[in-house]
C-alpha atoms as a PDB file:
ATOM      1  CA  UNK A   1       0.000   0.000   0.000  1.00  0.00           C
ATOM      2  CA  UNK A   2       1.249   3.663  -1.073  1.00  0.00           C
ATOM      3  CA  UNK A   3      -0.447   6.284   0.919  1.00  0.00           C
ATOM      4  CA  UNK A   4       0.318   9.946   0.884  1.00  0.00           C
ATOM      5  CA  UNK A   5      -1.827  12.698   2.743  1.00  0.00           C
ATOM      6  CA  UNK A   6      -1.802  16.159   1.345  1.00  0.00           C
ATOM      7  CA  UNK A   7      -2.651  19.088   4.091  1.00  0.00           C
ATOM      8  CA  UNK A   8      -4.003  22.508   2.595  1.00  0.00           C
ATOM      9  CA  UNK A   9      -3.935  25.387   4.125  1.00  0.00           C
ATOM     10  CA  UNK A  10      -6.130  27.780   2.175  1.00  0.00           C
ATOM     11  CA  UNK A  11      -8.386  26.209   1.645  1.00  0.00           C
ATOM     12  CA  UNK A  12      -8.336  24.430   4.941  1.00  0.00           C
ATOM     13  CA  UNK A  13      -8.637  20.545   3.460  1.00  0.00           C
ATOM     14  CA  UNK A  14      -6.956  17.107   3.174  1.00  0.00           C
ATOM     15  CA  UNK A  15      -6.530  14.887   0.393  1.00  0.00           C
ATOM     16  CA  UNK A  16      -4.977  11.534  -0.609  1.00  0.00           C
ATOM     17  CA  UNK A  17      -3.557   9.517  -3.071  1.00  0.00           C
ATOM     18  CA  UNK A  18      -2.840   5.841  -2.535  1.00  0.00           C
ATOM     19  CA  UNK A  19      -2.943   2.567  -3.832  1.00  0.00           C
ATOM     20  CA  UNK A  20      -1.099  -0.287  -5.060  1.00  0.00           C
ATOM     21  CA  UNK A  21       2.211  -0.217  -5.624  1.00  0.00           C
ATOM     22  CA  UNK A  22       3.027  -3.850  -6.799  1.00  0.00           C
ATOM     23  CA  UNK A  23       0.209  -3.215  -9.628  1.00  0.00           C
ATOM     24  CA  UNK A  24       0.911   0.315  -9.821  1.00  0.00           C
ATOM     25  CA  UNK A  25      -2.715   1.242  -9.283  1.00  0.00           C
ATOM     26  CA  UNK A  26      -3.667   4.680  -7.940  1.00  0.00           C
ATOM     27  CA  UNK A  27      -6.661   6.689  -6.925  1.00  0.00           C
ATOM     28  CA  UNK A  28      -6.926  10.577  -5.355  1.00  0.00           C
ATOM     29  CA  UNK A  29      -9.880  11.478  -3.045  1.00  0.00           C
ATOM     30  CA  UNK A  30     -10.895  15.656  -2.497  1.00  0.00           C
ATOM     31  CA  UNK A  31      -7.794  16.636  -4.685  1.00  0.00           C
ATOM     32  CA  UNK A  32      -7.838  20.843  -4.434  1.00  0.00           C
ATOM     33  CA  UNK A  33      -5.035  23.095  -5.973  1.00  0.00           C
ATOM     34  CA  UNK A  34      -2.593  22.629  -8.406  1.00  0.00           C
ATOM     35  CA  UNK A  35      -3.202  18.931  -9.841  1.00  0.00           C
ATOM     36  CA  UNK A  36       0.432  18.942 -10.931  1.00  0.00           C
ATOM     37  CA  UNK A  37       1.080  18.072  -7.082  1.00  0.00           C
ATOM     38  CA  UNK A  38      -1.010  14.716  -7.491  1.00  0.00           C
ATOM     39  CA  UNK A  39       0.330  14.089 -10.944  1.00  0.00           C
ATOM     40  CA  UNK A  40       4.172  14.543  -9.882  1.00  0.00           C
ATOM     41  CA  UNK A  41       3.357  12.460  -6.750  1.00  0.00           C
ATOM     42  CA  UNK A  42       1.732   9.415  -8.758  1.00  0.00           C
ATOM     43  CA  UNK A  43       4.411   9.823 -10.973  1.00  0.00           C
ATOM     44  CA  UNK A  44       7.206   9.548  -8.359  1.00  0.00           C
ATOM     45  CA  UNK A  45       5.649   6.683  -6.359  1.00  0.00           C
ATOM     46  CA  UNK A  46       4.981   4.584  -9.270  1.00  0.00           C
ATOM     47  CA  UNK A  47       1.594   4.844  -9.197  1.00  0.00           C
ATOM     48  CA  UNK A  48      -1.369   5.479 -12.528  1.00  0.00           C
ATOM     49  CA  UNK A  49      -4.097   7.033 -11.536  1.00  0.00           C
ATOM     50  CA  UNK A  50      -7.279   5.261 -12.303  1.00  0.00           C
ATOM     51  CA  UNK A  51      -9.629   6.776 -10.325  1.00  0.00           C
ATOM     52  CA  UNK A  52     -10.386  10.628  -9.504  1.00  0.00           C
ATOM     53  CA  UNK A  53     -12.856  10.667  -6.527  1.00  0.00           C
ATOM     54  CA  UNK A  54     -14.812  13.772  -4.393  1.00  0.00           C
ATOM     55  CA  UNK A  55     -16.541  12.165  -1.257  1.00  0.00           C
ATOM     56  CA  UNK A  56     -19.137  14.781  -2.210  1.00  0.00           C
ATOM     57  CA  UNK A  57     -19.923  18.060  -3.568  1.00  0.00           C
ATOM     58  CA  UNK A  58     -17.857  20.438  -1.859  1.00  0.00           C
ATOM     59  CA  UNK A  59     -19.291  23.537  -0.759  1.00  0.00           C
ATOM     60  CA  UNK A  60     -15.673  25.076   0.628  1.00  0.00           C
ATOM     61  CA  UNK A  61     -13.706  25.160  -1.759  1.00  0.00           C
ATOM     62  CA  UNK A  62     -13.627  24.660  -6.083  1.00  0.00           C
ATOM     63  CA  UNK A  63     -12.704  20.701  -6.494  1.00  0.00           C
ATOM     64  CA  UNK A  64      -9.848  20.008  -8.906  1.00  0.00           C
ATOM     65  CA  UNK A  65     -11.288  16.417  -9.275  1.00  0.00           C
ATOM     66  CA  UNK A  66     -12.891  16.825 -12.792  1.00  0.00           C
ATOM     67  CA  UNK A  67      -9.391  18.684 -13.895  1.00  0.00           C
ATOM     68  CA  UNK A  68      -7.502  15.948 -12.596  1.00  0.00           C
ATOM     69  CA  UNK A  69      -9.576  13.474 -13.944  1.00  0.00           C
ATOM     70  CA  UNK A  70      -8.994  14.584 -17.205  1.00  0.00           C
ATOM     71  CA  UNK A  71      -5.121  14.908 -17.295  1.00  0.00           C
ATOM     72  CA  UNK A  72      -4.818  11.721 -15.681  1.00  0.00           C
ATOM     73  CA  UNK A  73      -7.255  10.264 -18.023  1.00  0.00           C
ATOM     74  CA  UNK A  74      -9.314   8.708 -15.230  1.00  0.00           C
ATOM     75  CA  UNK A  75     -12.919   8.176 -14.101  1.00  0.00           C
ATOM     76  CA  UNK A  76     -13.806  11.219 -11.785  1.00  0.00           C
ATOM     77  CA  UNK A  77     -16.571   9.370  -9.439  1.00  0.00           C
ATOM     78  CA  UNK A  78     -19.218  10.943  -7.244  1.00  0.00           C
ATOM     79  CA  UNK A  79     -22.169   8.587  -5.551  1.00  0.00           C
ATOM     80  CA  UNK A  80     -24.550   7.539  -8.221  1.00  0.00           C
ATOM     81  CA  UNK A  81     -27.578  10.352  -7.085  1.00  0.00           C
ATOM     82  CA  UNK A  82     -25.677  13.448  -7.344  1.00  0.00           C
ATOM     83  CA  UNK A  83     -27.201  16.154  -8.486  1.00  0.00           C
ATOM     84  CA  UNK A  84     -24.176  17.434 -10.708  1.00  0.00           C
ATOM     85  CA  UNK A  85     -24.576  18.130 -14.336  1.00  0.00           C
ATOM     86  CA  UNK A  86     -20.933  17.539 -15.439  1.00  0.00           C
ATOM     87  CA  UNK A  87     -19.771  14.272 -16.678  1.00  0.00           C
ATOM     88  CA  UNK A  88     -18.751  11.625 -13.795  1.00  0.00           C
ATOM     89  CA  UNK A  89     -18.812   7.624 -13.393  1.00  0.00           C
ATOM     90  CA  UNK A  90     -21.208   6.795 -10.204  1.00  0.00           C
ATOM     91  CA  UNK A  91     -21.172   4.675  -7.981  1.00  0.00           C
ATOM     92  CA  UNK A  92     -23.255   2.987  -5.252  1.00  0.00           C
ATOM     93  CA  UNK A  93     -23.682   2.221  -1.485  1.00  0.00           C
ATOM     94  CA  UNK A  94     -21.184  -1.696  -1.550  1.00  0.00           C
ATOM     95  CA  UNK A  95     -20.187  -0.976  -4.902  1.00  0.00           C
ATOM     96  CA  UNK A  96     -16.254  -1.634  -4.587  1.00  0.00           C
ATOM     97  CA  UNK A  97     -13.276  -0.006  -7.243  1.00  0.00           C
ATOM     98  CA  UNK A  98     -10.492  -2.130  -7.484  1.00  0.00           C
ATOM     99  CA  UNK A  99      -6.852  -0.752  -7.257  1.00  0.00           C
ATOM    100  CA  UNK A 100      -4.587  -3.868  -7.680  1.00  0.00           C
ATOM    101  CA  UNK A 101      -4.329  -5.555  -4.207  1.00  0.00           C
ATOM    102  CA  UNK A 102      -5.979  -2.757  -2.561  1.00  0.00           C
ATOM    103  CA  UNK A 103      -9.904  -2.073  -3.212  1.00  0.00           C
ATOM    104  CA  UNK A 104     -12.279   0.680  -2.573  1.00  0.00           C
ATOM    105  CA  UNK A 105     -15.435   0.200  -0.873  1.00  0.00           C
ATOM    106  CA  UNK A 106     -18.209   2.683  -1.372  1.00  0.00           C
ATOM    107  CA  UNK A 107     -20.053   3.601   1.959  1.00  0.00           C
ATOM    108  CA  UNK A 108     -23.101   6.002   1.252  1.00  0.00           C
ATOM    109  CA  UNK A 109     -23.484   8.318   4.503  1.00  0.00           C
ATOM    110  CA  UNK A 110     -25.671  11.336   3.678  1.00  0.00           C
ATOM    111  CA  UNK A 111     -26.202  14.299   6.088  1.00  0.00           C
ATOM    112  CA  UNK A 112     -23.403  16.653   5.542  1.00  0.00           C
ATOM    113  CA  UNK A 113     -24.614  16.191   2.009  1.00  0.00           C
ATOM    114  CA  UNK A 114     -26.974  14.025   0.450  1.00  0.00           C
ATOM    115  CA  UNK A 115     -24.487  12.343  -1.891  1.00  0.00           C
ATOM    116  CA  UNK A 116     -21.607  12.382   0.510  1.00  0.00           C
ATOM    117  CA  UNK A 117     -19.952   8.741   0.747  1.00  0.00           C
ATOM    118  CA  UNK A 118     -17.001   7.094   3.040  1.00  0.00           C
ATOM    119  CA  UNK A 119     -14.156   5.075   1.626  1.00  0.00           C
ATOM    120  CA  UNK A 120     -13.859   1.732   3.082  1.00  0.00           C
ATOM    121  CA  UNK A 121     -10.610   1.004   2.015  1.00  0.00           C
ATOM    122  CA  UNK A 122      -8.311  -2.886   2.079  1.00  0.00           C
ATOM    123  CA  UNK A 123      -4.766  -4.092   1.462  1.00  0.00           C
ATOM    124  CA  UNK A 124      -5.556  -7.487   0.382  1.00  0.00           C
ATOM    125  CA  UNK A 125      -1.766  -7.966   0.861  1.00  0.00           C
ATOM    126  CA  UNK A 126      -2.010  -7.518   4.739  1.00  0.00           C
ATOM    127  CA  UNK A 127      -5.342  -8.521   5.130  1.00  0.00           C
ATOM    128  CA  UNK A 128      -8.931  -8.960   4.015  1.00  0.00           C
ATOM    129  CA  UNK A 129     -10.757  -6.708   6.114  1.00  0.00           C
ATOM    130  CA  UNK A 130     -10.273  -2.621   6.002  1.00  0.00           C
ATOM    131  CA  UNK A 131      -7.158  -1.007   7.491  1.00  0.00           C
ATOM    132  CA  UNK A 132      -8.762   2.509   7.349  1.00  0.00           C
ATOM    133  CA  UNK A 133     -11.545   4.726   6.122  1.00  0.00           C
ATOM    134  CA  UNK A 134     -11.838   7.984   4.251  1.00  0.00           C
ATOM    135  CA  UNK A 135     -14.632  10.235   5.821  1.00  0.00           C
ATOM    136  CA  UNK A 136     -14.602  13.847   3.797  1.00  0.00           C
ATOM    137  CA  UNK A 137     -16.902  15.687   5.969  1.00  0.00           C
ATOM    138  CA  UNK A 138     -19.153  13.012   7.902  1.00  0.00           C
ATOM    139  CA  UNK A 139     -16.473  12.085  10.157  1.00  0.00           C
ATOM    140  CA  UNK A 140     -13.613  14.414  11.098  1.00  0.00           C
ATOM    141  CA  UNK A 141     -11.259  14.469  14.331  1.00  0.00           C
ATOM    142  CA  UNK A 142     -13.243  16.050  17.501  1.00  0.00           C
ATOM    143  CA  UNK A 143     -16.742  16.492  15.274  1.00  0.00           C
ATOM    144  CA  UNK A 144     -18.875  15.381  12.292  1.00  0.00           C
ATOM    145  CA  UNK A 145     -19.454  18.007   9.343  1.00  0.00           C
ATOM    146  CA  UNK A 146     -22.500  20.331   9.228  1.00  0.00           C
ATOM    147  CA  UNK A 147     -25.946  19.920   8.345  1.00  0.00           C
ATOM    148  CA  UNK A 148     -27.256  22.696   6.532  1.00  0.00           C
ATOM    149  CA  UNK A 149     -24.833  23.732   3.326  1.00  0.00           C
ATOM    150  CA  UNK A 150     -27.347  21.300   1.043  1.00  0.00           C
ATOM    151  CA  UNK A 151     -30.535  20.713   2.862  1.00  0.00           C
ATOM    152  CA  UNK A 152     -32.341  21.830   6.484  1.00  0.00           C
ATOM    153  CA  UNK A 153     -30.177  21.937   9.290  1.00  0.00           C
ATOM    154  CA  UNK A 154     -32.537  19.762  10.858  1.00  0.00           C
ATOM    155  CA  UNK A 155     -33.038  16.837   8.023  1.00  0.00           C
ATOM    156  CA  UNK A 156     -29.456  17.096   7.616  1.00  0.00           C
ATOM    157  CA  UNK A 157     -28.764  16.055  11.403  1.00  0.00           C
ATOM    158  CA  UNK A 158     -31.524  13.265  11.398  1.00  0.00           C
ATOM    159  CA  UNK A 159     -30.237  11.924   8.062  1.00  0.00           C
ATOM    160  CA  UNK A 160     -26.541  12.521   9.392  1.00  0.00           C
ATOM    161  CA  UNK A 161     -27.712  10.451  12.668  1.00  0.00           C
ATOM    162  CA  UNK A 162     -28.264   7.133  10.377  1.00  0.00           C
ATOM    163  CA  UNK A 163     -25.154   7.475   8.829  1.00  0.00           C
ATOM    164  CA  UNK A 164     -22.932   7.375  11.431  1.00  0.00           C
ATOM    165  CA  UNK A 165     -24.059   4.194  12.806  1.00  0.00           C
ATOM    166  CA  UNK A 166     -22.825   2.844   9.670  1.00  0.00           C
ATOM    167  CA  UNK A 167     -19.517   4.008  11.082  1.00  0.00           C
ATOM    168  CA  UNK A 168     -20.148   3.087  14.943  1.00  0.00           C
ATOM    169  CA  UNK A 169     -20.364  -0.575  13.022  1.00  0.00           C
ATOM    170  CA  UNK A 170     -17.296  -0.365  12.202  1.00  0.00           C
ATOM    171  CA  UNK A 171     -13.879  -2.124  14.497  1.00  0.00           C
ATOM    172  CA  UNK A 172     -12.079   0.242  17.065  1.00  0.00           C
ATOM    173  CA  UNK A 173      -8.977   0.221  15.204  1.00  0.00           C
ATOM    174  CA  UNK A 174      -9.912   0.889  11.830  1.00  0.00           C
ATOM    175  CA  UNK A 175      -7.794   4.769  10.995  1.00  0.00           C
ATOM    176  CA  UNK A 176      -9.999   7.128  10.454  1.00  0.00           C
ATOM    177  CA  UNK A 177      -8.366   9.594   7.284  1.00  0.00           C
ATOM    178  CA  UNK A 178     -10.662  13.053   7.092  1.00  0.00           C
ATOM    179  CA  UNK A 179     -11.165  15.441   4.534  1.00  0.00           C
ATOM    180  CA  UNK A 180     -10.729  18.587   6.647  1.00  0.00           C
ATOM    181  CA  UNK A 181      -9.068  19.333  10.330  1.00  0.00           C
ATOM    182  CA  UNK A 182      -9.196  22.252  12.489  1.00  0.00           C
ATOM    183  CA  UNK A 183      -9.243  25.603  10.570  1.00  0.00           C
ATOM    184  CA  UNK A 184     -11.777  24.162   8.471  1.00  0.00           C
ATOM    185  CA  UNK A 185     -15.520  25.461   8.307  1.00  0.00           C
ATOM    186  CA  UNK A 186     -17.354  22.789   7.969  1.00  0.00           C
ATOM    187  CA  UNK A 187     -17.136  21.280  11.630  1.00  0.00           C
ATOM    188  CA  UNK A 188     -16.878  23.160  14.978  1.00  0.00           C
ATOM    189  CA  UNK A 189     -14.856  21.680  17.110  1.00  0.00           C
ATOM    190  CA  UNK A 190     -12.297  20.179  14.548  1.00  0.00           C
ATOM    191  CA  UNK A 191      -8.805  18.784  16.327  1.00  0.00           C
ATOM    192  CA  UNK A 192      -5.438  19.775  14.155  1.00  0.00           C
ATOM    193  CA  UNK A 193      -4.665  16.015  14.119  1.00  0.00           C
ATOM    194  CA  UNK A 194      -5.459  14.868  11.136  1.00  0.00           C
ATOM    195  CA  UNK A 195      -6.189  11.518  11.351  1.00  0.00           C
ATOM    196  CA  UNK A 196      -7.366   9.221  13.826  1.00  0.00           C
ATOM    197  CA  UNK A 197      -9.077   5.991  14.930  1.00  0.00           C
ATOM    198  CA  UNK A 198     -12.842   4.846  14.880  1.00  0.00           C
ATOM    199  CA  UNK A 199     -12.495   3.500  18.506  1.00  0.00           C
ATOM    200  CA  UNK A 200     -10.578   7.163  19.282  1.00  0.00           C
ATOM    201  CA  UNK A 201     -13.671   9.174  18.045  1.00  0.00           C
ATOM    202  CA  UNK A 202     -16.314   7.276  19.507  1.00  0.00           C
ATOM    203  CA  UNK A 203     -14.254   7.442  23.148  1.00  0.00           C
ATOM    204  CA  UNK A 204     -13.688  11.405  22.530  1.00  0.00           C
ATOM    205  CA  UNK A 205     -15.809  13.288  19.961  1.00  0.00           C
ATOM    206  CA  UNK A 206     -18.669  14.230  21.501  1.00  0.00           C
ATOM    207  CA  UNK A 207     -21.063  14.916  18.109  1.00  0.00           C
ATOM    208  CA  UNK A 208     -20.065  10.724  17.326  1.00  0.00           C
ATOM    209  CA  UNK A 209     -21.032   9.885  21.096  1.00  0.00           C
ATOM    210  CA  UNK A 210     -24.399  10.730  21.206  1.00  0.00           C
ATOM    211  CA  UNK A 211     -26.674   7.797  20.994  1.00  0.00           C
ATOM    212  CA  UNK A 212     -30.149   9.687  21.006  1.00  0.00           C
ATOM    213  CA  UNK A 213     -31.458  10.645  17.923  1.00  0.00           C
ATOM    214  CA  UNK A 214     -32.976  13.652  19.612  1.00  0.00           C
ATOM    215  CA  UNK A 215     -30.295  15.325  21.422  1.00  0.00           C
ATOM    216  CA  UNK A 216     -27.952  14.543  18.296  1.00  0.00           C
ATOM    217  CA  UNK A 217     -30.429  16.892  15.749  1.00  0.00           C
ATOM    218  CA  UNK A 218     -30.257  19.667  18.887  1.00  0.00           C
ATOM    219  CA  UNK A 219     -26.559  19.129  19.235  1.00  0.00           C
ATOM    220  CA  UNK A 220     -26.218  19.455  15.172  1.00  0.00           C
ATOM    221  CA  UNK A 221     -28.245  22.356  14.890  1.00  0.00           C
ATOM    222  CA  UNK A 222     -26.854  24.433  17.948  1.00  0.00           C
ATOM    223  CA  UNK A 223     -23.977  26.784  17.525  1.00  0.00           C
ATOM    224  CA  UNK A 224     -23.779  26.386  13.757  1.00  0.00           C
ATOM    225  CA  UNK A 225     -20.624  28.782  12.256  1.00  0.00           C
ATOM    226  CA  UNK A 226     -20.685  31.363   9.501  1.00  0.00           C
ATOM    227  CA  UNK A 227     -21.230  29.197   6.258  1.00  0.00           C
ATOM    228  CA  UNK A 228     -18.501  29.226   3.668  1.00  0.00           C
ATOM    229  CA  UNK A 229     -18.271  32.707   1.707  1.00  0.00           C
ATOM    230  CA  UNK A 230     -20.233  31.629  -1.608  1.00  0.00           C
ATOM    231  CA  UNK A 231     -21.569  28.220  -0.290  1.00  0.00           C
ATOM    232  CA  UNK A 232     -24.213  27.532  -2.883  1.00  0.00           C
ATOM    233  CA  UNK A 233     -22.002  29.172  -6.254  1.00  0.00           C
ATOM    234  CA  UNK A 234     -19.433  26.528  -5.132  1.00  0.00           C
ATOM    235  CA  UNK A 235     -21.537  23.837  -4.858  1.00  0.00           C
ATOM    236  CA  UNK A 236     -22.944  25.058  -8.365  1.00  0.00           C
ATOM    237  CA  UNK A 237     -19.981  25.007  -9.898  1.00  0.00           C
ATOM    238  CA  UNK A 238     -18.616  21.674  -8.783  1.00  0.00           C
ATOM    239  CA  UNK A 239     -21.826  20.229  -9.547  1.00  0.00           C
ATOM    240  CA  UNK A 240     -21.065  22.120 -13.045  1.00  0.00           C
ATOM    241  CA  UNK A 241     -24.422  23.671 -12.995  1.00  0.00           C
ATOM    242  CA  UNK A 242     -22.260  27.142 -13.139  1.00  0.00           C
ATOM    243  CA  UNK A 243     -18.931  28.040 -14.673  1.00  0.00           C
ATOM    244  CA  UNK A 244     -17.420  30.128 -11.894  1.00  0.00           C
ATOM    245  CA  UNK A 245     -18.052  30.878  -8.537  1.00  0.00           C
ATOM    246  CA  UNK A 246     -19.111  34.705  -7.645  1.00  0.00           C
END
């Protein structure tokens, strides 16, 4: 397994490349910036790039996933029912993408958006069950990502509530690899670590603790932070219903 972890600053944001080396199989997830980074960086670790994926539409920051895609002449994927008008290969809740010896498993978890999705993913060379999941915005360290940027606040947070079980399922000590850390604003209480464990969160991050549906929708909805300058243009333009943001 290759795995490198990019950290951006402005935006705040995380992304990754990895895959298998021995079959020279690659994927990014939430590239942003310059995609010459990702390019040199496949290039240097050996690795093609066969897959270009966004956990969801991004209302933050402009995605370079479709640009990427492109150059690397590679799928860019989104979950099957997003509402984006550009070109992209979808994909559904089990589906799994296969990267050599490593694979991909799709895990749909809507709330922060409705098309947002966690990455289950496995070195078959070390083992057959996951060694660590890619959250985007569902999960991060200290919090879970807000509610409100693509639906109610409030059927965001009941919505997000279901989804995170799916994660609760999963082992203690599977890593838990974000799309954002603290600086970011799409979670309040965001820790500068940026990764962690499930069986770390569920100990420590309060959001991920609660177990009643009720108090998690209050929880979700109190103290909500400024939305992103331009929320809804970004969105539009990843979703390539607009050409550029305002």
């Amino acid at each position: 397994m290759i795995l490198r972890q990019f950290l951006h600053t402005d935006p705040v944001a995380i992304s990754y490349l990895f895959g298998c080396g021995g079959k020279s199989a690659g994927a990014v997830v939430d590239p942003v910036g310059d995609i010459d980074r990702y390019l040199g960086t496949a290039r240097e670790a050996g690795l093609r790039i066969l897959y270009v994926l966004d956990t969801h539409i991004h209302a933050d920051h402009v995605s370079a996933g479709p640009e990427l895609a492109r150059k690397a002449g590679a799928p860019y994927v989104l979950f099957a029912d997003a509402d984006a008008a550009l070109s992209f290969k979808g994909v559904r809740d089990g589906e799994v993408l296969e990267l050599g010896n490593v694979t991909i498993k799709v895990l749909h978890t809507p709330g922060h958006t409705p098309e947002h999705m966690c990455l289950l993913v496995t070195d078959h060379t070390r083992a057959d069950e996951p060694w660590f999941v890619l959250t985007g915005h569902t999960l991060m360290v200290g919090d879970l990502g807000r509610t409100e940027l693509a639906s109610n606040a409030a059927d965001g947070a009941r919505v997000l509530f279901k989804s995170i079980q799916r994660l609760k399922a999963q082992p203690d000590y599977l890593q838990v690899l974000p799309g954002a850390y603290a600086g970011s604003v799409c979670g309040r209480r965001l820790s500068g670590n940026p990764s962690s464990t499930i069986g770390f969160e569920r100990r420590h991050n309060a959001a991920f603790g609660i177990g009643d549906e009720a108090e998690f929708i209050r929880t979700m909805t109190a103290e909500i932070p400024e939305p992103p300058a331009n929320a809804a243009e970004i969105r539009a333009v990843n979703s390539g219903k607009q050409t550029k943001a305002a």
